[in-house]
Protein backbone atom coordinates (compact mmCIF):
# COMPACT_ATOMS: atom_id res chain seq x y z
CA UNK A 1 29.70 8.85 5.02
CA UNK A 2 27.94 11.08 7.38
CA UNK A 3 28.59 15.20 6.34
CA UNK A 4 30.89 16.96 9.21
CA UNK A 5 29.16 20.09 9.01
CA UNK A 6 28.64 22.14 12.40
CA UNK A 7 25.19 21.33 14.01
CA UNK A 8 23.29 23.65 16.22
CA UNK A 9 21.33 21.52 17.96
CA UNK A 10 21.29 22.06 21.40
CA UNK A 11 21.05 18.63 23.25
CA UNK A 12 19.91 20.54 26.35
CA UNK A 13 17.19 22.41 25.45
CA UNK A 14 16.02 18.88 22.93
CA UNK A 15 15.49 16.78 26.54
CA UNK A 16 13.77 19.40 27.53
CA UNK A 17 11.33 19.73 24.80
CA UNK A 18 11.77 15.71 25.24
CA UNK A 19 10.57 15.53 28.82
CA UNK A 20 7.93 18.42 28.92
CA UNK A 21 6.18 16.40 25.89
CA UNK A 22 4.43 13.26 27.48
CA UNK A 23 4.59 11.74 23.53
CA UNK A 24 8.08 12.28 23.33
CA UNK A 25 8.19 8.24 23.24
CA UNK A 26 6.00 7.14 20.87
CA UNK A 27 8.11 6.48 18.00
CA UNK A 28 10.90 5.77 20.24
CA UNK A 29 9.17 3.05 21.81
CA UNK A 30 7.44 1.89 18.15
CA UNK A 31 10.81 0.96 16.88
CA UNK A 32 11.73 -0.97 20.00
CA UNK A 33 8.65 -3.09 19.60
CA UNK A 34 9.33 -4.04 16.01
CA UNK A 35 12.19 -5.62 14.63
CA UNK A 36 14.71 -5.16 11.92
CA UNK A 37 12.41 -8.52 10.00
CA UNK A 38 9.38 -6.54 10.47
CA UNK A 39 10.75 -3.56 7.66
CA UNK A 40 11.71 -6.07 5.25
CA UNK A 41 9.44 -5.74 2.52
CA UNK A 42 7.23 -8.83 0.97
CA UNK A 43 8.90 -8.56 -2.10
CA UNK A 44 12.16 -7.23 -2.65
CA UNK A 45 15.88 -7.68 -4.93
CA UNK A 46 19.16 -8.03 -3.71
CA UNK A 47 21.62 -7.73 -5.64
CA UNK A 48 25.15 -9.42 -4.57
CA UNK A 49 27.90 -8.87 -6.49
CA UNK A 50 31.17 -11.71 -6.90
CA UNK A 51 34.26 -10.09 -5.62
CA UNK A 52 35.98 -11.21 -9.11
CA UNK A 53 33.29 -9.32 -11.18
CA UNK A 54 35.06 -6.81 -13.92
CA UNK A 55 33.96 -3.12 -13.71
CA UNK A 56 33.15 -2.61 -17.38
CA UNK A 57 34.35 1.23 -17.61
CA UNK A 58 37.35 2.42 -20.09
CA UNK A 59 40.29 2.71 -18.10
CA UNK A 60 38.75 0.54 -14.75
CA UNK A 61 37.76 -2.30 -17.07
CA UNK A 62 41.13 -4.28 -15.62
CA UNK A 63 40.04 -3.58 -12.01
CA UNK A 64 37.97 -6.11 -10.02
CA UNK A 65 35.70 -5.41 -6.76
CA UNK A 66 38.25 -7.78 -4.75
CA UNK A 67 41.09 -4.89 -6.09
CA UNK A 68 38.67 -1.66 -4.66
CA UNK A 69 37.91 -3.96 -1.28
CA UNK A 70 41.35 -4.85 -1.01
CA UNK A 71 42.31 -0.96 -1.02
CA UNK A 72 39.95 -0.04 0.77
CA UNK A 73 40.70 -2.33 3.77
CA UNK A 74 44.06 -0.84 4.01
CA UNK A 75 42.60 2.53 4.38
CA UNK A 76 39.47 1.45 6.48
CA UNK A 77 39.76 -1.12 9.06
CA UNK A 78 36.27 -0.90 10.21
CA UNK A 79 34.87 -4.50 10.11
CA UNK A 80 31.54 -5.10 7.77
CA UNK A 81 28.29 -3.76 10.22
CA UNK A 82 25.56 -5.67 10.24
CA UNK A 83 22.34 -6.43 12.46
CA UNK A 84 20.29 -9.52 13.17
CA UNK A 85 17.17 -9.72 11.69
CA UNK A 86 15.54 -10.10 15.63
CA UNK A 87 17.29 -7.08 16.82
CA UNK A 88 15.16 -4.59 16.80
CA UNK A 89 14.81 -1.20 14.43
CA UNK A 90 16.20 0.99 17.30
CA UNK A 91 18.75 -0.95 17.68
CA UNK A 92 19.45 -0.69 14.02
CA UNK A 93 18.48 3.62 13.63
CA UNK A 94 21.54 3.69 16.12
CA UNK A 95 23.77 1.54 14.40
CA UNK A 96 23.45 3.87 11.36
CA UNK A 97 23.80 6.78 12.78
CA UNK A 98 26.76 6.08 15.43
CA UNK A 99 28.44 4.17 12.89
CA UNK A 100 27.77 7.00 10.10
CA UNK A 101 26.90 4.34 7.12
CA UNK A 102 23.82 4.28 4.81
CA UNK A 103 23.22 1.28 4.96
CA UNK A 104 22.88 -1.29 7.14
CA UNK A 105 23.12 -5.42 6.01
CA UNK A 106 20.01 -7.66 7.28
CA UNK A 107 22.30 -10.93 8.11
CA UNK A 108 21.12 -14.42 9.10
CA UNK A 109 23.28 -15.53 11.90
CA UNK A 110 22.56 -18.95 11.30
CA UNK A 111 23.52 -19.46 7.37
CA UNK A 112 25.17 -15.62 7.46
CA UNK A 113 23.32 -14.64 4.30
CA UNK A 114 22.18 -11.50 3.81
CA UNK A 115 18.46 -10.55 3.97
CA UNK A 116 18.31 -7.29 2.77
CA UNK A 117 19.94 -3.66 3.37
CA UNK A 118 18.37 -1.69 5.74
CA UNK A 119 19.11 2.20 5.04
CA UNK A 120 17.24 5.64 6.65
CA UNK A 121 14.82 5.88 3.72
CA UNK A 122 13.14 2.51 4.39
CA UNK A 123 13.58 2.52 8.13
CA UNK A 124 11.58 5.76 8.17
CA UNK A 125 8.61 4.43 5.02
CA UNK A 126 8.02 1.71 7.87
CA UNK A 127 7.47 4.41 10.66
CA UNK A 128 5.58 6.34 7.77
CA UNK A 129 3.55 3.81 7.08
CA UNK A 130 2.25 3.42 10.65
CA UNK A 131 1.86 7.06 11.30
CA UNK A 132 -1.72 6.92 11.67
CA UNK A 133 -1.60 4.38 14.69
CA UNK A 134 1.17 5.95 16.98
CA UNK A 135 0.77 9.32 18.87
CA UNK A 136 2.40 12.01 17.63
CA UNK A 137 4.35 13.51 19.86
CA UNK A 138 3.83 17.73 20.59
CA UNK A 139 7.75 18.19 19.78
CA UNK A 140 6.55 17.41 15.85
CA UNK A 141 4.63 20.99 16.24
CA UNK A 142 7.70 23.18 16.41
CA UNK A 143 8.75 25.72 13.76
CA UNK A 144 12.20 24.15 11.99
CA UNK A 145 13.86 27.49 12.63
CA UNK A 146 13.38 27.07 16.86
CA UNK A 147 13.77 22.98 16.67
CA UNK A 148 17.32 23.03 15.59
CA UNK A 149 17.28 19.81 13.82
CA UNK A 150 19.25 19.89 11.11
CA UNK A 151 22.65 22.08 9.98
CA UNK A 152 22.31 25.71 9.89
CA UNK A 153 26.00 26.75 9.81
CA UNK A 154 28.98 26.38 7.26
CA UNK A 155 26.68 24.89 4.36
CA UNK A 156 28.76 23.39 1.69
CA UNK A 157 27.60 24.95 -1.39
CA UNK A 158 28.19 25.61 -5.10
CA UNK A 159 27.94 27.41 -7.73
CA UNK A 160 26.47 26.55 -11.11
CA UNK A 161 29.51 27.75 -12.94
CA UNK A 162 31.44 25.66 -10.85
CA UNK A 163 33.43 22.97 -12.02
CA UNK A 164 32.54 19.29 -11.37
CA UNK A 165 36.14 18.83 -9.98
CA UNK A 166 35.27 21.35 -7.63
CA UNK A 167 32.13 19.43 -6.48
CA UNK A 168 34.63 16.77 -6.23
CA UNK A 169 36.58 18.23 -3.90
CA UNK A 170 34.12 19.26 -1.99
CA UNK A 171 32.94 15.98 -1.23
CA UNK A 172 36.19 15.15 0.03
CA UNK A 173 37.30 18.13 2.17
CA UNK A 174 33.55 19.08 3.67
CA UNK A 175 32.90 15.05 4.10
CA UNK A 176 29.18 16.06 2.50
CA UNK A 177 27.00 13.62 0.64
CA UNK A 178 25.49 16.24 -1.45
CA UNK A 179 25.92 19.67 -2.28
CA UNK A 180 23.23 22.74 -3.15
CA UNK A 181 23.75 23.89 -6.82
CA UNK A 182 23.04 27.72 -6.51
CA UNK A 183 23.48 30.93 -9.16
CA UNK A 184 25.11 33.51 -8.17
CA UNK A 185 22.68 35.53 -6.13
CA UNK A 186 22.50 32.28 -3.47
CA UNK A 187 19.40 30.94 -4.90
CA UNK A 188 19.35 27.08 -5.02
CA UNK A 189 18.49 25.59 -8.78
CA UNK A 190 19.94 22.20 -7.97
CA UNK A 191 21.23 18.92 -5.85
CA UNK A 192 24.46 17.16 -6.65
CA UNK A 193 24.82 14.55 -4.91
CA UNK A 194 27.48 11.48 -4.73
CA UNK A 195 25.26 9.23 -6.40
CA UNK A 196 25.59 11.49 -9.43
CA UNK A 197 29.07 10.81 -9.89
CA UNK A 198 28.13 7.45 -10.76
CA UNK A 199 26.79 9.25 -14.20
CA UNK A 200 30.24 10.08 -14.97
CA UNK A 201 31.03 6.70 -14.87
CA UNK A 202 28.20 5.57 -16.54
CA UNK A 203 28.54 7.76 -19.41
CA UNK A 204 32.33 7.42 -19.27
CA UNK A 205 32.73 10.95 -18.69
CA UNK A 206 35.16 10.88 -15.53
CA UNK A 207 38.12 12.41 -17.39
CA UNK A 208 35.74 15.06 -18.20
CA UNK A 209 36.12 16.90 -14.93
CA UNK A 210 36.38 20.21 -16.44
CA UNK A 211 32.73 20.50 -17.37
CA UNK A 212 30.73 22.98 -15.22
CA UNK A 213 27.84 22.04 -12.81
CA UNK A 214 24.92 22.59 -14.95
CA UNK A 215 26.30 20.99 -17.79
CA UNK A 216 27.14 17.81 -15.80
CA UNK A 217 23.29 18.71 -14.55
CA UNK A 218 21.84 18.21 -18.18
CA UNK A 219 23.68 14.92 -18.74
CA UNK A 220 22.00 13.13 -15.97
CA UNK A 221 19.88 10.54 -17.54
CA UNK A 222 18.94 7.87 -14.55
CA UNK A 223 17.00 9.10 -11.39
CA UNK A 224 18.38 11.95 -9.79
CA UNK A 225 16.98 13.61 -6.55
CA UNK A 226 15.60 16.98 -6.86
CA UNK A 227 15.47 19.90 -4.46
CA UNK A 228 13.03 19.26 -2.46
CA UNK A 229 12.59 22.61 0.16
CA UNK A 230 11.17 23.48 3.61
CA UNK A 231 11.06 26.71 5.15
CA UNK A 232 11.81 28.11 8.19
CA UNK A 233 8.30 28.51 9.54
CA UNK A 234 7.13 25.06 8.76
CA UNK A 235 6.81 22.26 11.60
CA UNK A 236 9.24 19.34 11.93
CA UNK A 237 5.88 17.34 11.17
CA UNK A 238 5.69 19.09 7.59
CA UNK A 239 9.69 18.10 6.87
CA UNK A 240 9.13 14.36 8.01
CA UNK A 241 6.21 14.33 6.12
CA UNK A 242 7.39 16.06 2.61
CA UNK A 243 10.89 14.27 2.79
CA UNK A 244 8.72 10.68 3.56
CA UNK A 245 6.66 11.30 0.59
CA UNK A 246 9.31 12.41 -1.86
CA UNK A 247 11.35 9.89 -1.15
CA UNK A 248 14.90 12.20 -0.52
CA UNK A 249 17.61 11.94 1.76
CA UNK A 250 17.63 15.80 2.29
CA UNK A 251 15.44 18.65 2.32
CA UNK A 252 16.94 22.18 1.53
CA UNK A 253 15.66 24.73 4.17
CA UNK A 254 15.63 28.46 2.35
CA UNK A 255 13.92 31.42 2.77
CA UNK A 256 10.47 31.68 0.94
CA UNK A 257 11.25 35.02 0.04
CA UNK A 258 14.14 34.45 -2.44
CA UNK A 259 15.53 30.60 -2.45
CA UNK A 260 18.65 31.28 -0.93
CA UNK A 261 20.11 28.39 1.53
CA UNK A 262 19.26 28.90 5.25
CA UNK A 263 19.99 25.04 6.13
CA UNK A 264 20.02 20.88 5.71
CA UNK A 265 18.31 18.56 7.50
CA UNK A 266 18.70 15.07 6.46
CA UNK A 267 17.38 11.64 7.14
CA UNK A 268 19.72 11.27 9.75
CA UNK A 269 18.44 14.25 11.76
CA UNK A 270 14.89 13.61 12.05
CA UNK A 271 15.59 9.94 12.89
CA UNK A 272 18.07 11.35 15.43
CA UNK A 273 15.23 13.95 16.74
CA UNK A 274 11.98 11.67 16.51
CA UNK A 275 13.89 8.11 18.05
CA UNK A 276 17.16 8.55 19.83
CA UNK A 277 16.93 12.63 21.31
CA UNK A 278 14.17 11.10 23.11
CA UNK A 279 15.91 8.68 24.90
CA UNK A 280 18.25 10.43 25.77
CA UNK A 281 21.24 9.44 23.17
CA UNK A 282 22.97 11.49 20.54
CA UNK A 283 24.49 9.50 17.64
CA UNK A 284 25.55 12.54 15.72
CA UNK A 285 27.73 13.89 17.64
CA UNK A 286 29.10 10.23 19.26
């Protein structure tokens, strides 16, 4: 689920920097030339689960997928979104971002089986990975801090003596993905993210809610994402860059002098800034 937090970008002065840079286009018009086919990789797993599969956790192990979906459809009443495999990756950075979702089902419309899942991270490894033949537009050269790409306002953070109920909660009443784990002068030591709640139920800890942040911290054993930081001074180029190399879904923006949180800007910003700003559309804020 896309975070709710208060963005300051300013869709006025973007078309501006949009239509005084004669590359504003480039990677617009890149992924309106290639197709959602093109970003599947050569080799790749899918994994597809059977709606009668047992979850094997103490407590859940009498709850099937079908039960979850079921709930969940009373709830949610948002249909399944998917994209053809011609359509092309425009088409497909909007659906993601208007729609809010991570990720995005590849379907055949012929035999309706799915291809693969198309989410921000690979969607932006494909316009990575043909950096060195498009333009790069002038708008890339701006300072983060005068861009305004990104949140800058109301960050949902925590502290390391929190509880991981807390975190929790905050998931839930901020609608964030992932949340800065900081001490208690402000300085961020760590990312907790959703996916890290899947260790609790991994490790069959979920009834273990009363443990603090750093100690659920230390009992992450699979691949976790790390803090991965930009500053204020450094170019929009320099984010896309060091968040296309690491591999993240976020970069932290803090001050160099002491660490403390300044800002987020996520996958779904600089897709929103480098594709869609361009052409005149805001999925954000739809």
């Amino acid at each position: 689920m896309r975070k709710a937090d208060t963005h300051t970008r300013d869709p006025t002065l973007w078309n501006l920097y949009a239509v005084t840079d004669s590359g504003a286009e480039a990677y617009l018009n890149f992924m309106k030339k290639h197709r959602c086919y093109d970003a599947i990789p050569t080799s790749c797993k899918l994994v597809i689960f059977d709606t009668a599969l047992q979850v094997q956790i103490y407590e859940l192990e009498d709850h099937k997928i079908q039960t979850w979906r079921d709930v969940y459809l009373q709830i949610y009443t948002q249909s399944l979104i998917s994209i053809s495999p011609e359509a092309s990756l425009f088409d497909a950075v909007y659906s993601l971002l208007k729609h809010k979702i991570h990720r995005l089902p590849v379907i055949d419309p012929e035999t309706g089986n799915v291809l693969h899942i198309l989410t921000h991270k690979r969607i932006l490894k494909f316009l990575y990975i043909f950096r060195d033949t498009i333009p790069r537009p002038h708008f890339l050269q701006r300072k983060i801090a005068e861009a305004g790409v990104g949140t800058f306002r109301d960050i949902a953070t925590i502290q390391q003596t929190a509880t991981v109920y807390d975190a929790l909660s905050l998931f839930v009443e901020r609608r964030v993905s992932a949340l800065p784990v900081v001490d208690e002068k402000g300085k961020v030591v760590a990312l907790y993210s959703r996916f890290d709640v899947i260790n609790l139920a991994a490790q069959k800890t979920y009834n273990n809610l009363s443990m603090s942040m750093m100690q659920a911290l230390r009992r992450r054993r699979c691949f976790v994402e790390g803090v991965i930081k930009c500053y204020p001074d450094e170019t929009l180029e320099t984010a896309v860059d060091r968040i296309a190399q690491a591999e993240v879904h976020r970069l932290v923006l803090v001050d160099r002098g002491d660490d403390t949180v300044r800002g987020i800007i996520s996958l779904s910003d600089l897709l929103q800034a480098m594709i869609l700003s361009p052409a005149g559309i805001d999925a954000l804020l739809a």
